[in-house]
C-alpha atoms as a PDB file:
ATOM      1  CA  UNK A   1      41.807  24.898 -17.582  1.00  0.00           C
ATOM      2  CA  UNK A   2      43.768  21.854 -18.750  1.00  0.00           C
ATOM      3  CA  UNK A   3      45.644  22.015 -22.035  1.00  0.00           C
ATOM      4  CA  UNK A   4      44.830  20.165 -25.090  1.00  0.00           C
ATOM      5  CA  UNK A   5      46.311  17.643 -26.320  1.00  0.00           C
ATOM      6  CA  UNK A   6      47.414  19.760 -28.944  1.00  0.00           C
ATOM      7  CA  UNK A   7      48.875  22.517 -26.728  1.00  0.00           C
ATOM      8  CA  UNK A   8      50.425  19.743 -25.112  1.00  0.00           C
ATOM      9  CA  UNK A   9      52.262  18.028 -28.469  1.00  0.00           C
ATOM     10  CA  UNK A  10      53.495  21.735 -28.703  1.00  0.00           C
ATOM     11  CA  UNK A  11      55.116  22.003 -25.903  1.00  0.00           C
ATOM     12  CA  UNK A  12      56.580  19.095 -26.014  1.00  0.00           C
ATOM     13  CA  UNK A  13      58.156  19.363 -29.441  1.00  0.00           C
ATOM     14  CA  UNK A  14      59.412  23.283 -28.432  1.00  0.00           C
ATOM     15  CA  UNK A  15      61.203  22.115 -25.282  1.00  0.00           C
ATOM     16  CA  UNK A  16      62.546  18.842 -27.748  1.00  0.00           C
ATOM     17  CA  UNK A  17      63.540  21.201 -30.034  1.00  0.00           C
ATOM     18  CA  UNK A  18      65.421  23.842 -27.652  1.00  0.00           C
ATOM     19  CA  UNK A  19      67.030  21.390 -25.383  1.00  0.00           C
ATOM     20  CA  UNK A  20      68.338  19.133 -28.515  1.00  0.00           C
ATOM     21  CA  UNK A  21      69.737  22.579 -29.659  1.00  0.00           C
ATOM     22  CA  UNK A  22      72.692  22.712 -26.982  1.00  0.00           C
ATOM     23  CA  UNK A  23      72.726  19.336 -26.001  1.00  0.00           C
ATOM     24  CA  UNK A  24      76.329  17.886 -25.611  1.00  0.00           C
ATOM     25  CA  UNK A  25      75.726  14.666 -23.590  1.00  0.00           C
ATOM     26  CA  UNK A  26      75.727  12.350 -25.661  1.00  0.00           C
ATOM     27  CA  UNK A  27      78.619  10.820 -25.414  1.00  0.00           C
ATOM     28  CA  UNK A  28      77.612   9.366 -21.866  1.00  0.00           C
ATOM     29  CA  UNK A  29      77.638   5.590 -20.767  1.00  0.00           C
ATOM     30  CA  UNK A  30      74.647   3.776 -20.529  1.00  0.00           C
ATOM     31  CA  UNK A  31      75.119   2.316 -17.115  1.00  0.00           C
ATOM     32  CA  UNK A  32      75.036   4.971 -14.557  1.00  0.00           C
ATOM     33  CA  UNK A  33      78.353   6.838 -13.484  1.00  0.00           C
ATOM     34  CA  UNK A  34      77.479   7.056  -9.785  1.00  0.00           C
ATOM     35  CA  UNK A  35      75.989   3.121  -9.744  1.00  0.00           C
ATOM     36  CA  UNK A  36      72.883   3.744  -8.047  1.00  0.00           C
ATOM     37  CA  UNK A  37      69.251   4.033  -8.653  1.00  0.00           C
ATOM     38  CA  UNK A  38      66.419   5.889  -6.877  1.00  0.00           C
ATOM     39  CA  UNK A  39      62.763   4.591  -7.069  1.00  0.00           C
ATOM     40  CA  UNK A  40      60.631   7.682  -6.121  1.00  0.00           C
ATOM     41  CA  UNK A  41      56.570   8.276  -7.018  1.00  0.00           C
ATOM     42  CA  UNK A  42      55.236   9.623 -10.394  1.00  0.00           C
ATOM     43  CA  UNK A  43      53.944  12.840  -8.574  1.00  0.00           C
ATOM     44  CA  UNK A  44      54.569  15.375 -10.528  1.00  0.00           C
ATOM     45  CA  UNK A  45      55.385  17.625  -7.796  1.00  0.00           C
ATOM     46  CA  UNK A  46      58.565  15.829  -7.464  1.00  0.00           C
ATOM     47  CA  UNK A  47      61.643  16.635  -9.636  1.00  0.00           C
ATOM     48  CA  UNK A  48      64.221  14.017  -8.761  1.00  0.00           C
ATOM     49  CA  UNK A  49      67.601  15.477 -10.518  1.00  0.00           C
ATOM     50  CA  UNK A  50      66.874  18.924  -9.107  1.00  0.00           C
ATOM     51  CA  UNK A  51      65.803  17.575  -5.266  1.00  0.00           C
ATOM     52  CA  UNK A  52      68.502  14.525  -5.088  1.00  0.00           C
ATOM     53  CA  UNK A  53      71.079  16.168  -6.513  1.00  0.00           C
ATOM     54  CA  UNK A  54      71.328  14.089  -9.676  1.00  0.00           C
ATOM     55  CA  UNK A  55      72.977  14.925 -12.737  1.00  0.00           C
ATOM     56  CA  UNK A  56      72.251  13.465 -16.553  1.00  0.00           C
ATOM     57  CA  UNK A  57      74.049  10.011 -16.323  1.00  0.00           C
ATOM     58  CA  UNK A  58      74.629   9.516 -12.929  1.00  0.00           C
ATOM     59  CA  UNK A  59      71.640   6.969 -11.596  1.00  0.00           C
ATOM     60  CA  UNK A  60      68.863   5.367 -12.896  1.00  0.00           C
ATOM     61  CA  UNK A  61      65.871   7.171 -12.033  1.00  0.00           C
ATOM     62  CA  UNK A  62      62.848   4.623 -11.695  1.00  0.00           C
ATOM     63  CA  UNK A  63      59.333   6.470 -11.261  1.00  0.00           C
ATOM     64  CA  UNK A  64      55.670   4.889 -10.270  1.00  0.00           C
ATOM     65  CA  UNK A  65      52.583   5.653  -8.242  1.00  0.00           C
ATOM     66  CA  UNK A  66      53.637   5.338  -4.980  1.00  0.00           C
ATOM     67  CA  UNK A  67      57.363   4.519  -5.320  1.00  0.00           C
ATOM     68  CA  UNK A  68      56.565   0.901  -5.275  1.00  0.00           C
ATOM     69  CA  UNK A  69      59.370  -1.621  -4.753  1.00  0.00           C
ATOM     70  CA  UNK A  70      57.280  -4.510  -5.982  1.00  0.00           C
ATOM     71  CA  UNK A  71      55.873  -2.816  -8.759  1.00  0.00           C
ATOM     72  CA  UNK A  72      59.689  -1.538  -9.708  1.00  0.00           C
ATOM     73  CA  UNK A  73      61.367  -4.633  -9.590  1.00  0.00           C
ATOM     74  CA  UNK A  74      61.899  -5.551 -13.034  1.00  0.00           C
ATOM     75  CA  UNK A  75      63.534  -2.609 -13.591  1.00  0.00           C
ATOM     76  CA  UNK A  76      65.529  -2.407 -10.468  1.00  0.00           C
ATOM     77  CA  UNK A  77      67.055  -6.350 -11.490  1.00  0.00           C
ATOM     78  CA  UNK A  78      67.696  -5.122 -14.679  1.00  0.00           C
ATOM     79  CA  UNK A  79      69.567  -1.426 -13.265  1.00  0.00           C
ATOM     80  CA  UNK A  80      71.915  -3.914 -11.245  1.00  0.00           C
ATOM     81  CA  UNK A  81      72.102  -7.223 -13.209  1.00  0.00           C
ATOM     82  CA  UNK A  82      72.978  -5.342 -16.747  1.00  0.00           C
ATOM     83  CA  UNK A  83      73.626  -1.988 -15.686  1.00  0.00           C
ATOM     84  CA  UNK A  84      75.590  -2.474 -12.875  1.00  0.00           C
ATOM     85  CA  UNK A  85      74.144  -0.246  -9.885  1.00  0.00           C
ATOM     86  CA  UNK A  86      75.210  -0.831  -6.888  1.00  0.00           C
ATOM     87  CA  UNK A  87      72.852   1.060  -4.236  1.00  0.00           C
ATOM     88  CA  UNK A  88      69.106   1.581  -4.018  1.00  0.00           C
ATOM     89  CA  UNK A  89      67.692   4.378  -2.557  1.00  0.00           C
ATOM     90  CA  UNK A  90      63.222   4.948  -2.316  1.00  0.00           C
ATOM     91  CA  UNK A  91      62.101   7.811  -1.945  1.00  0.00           C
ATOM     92  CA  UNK A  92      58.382   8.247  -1.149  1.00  0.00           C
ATOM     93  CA  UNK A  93      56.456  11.374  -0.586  1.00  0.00           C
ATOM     94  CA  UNK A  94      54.217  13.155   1.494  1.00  0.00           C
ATOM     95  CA  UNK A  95      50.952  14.531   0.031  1.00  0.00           C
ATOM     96  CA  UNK A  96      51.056  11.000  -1.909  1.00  0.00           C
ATOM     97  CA  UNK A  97      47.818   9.685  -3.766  1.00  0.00           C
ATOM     98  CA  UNK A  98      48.313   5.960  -2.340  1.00  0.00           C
ATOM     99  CA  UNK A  99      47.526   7.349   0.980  1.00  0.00           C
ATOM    100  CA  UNK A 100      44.004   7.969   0.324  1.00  0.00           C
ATOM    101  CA  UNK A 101      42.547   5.013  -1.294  1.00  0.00           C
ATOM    102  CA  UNK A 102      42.165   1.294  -1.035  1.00  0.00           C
ATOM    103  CA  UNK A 103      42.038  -1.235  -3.964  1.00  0.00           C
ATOM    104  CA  UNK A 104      38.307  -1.342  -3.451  1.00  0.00           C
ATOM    105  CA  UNK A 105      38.204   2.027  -4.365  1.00  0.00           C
ATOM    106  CA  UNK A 106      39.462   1.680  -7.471  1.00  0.00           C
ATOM    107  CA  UNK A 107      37.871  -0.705  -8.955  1.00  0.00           C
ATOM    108  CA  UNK A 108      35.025   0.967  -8.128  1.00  0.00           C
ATOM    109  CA  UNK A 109      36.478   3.918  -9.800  1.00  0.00           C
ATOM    110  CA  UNK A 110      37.459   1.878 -12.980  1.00  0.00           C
ATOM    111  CA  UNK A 111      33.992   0.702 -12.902  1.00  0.00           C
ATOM    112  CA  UNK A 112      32.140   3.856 -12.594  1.00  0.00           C
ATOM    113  CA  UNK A 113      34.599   5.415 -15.508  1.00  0.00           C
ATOM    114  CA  UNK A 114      35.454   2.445 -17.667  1.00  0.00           C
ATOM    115  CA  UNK A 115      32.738   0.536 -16.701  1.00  0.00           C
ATOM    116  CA  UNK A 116      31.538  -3.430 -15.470  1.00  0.00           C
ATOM    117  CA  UNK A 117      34.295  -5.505 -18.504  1.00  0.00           C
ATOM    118  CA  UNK A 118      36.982  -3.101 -17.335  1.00  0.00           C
ATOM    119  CA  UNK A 119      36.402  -4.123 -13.746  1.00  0.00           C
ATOM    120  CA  UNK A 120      35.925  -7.542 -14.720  1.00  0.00           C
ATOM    121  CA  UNK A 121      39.394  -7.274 -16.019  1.00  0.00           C
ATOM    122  CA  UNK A 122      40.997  -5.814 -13.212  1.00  0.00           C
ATOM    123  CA  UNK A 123      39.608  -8.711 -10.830  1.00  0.00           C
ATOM    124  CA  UNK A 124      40.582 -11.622 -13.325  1.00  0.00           C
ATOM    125  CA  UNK A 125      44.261 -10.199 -13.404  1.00  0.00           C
ATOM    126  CA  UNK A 126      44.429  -9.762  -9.271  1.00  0.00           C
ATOM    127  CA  UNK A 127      45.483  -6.079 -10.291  1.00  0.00           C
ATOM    128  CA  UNK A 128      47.260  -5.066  -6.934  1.00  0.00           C
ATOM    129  CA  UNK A 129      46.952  -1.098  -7.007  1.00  0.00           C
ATOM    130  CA  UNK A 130      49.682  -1.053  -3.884  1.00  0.00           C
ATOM    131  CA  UNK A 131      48.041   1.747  -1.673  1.00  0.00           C
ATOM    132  CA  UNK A 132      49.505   2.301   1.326  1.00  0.00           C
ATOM    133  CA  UNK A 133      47.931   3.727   4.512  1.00  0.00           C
ATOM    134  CA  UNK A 134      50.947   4.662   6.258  1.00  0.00           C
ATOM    135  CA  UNK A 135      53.889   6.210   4.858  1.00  0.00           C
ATOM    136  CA  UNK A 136      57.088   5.644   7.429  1.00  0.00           C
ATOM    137  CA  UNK A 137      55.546   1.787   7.235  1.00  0.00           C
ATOM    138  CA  UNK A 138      55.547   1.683   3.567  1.00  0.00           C
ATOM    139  CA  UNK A 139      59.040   2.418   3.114  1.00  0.00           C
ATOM    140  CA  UNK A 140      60.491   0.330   5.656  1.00  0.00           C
ATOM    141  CA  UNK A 141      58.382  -2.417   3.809  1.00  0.00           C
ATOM    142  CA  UNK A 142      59.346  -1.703   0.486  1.00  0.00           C
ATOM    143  CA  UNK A 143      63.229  -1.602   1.948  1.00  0.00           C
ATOM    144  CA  UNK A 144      62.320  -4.794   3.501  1.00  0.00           C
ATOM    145  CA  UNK A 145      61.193  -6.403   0.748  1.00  0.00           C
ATOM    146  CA  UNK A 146      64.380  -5.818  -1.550  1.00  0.00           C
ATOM    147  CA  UNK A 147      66.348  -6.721   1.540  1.00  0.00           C
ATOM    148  CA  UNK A 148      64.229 -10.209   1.588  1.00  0.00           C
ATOM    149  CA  UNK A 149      64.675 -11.176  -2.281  1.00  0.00           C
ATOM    150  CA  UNK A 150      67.226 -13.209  -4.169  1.00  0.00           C
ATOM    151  CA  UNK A 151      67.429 -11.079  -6.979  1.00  0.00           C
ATOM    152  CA  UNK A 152      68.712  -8.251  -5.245  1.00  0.00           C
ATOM    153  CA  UNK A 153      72.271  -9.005  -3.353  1.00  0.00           C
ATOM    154  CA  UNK A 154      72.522  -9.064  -0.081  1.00  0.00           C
ATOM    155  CA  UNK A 155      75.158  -6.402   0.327  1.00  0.00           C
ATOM    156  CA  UNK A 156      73.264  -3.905  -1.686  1.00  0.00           C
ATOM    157  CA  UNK A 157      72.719  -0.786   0.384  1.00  0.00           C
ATOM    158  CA  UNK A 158      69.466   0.179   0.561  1.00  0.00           C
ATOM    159  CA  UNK A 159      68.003   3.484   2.312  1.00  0.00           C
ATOM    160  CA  UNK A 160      64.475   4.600   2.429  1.00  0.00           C
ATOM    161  CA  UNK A 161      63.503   8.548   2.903  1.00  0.00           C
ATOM    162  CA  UNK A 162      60.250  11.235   2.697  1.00  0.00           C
ATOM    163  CA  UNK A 163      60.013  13.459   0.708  1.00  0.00           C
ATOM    164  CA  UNK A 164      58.506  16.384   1.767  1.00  0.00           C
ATOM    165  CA  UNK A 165      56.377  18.398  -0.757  1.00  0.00           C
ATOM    166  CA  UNK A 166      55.487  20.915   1.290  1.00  0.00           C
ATOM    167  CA  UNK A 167      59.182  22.009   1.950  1.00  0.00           C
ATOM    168  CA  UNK A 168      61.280  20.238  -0.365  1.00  0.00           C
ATOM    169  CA  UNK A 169      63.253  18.391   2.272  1.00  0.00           C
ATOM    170  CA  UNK A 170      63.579  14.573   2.155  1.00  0.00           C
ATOM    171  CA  UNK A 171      64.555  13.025   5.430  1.00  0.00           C
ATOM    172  CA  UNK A 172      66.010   9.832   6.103  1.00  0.00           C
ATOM    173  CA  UNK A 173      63.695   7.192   7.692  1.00  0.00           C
ATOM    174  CA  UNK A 174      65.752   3.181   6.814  1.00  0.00           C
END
């Protein structure tokens, strides 16, 4: 059974509470240590510090559905234009929800649950939901993308890998 929302607003304010109790990081620099960022999927199946090795300060950490480069890329200019990162690295997943559906499909969902204005919505701001049917294509895509824009430099490194849910290994595929 989910939790309510109160349960929830518990929880949250108990792990707040404890983890403020000891914490002793705040003297770290707002731009990354290590200068790089990773764009993986809001699954919550992943946890990106604990399965890339990343400690508190040293990447950005950028997170939507699907790991999408063109849906991350405000956020990857700003990571290297203000913040200074110097490497990009997407991580995608197996298992992933953007496998399964096509843009058709939600709107229809949208429709069904929100109903006909919400739709109407969706359609009159070309609302891209970025599913992807293959996942080894998707990534070399997404890499291929960054490689192909101006606002990222050219000599930014950029490496694309799967994450495996199912083992916890991520393997390199760009």
């Amino acid at each position: 059974m989910p939790a309510s929302n109160e349960e929830v607003i518990s929880r949250i304010e108990a792990a707040s509470s404890s983890y403020s109790s000891t914490f002793d990081k705040g003297h770290l620099a707002l731009p990354p240590a290590k200068k790089y960022l990773v764009l993986t999927c809001m699954d919550a199946r992943i946890d990106p510090a604990r399965a890339f090795g990343i400690e508190l300060g040293d990447a950005h950490v950028i997170r939507n559905a699907g790991a999408s480069a063109r849906d991350a890329l405000r956020s990857i200019i700003i990571s290297q234009q203000l913040l200074a990162t110097e490497a990009i690295v997407i991580v995608k997943h197996t298992g992933c929800g953007m496998l399964t559906f096509k843009n058709e499909d939600a709107y229809n969902v949208v429709e069904t649950n929100l109903g006909v204005e919400a739709k109407k919505e969706l359609e009159e701001r070309k609302l891209d939901f970025l599913p992807f049917p293959e996942l080894k294509q998707a990534i070399q895509e997404d890499v291929e993308f960054l490689r192909g824009t101006k606002l990222v430099k050219d000599e930014v490194p950029i490496r694309g890998w799967v994450y495996e849910v199912e083992t916890g290994k991520t393997v390199r595929v760009v």
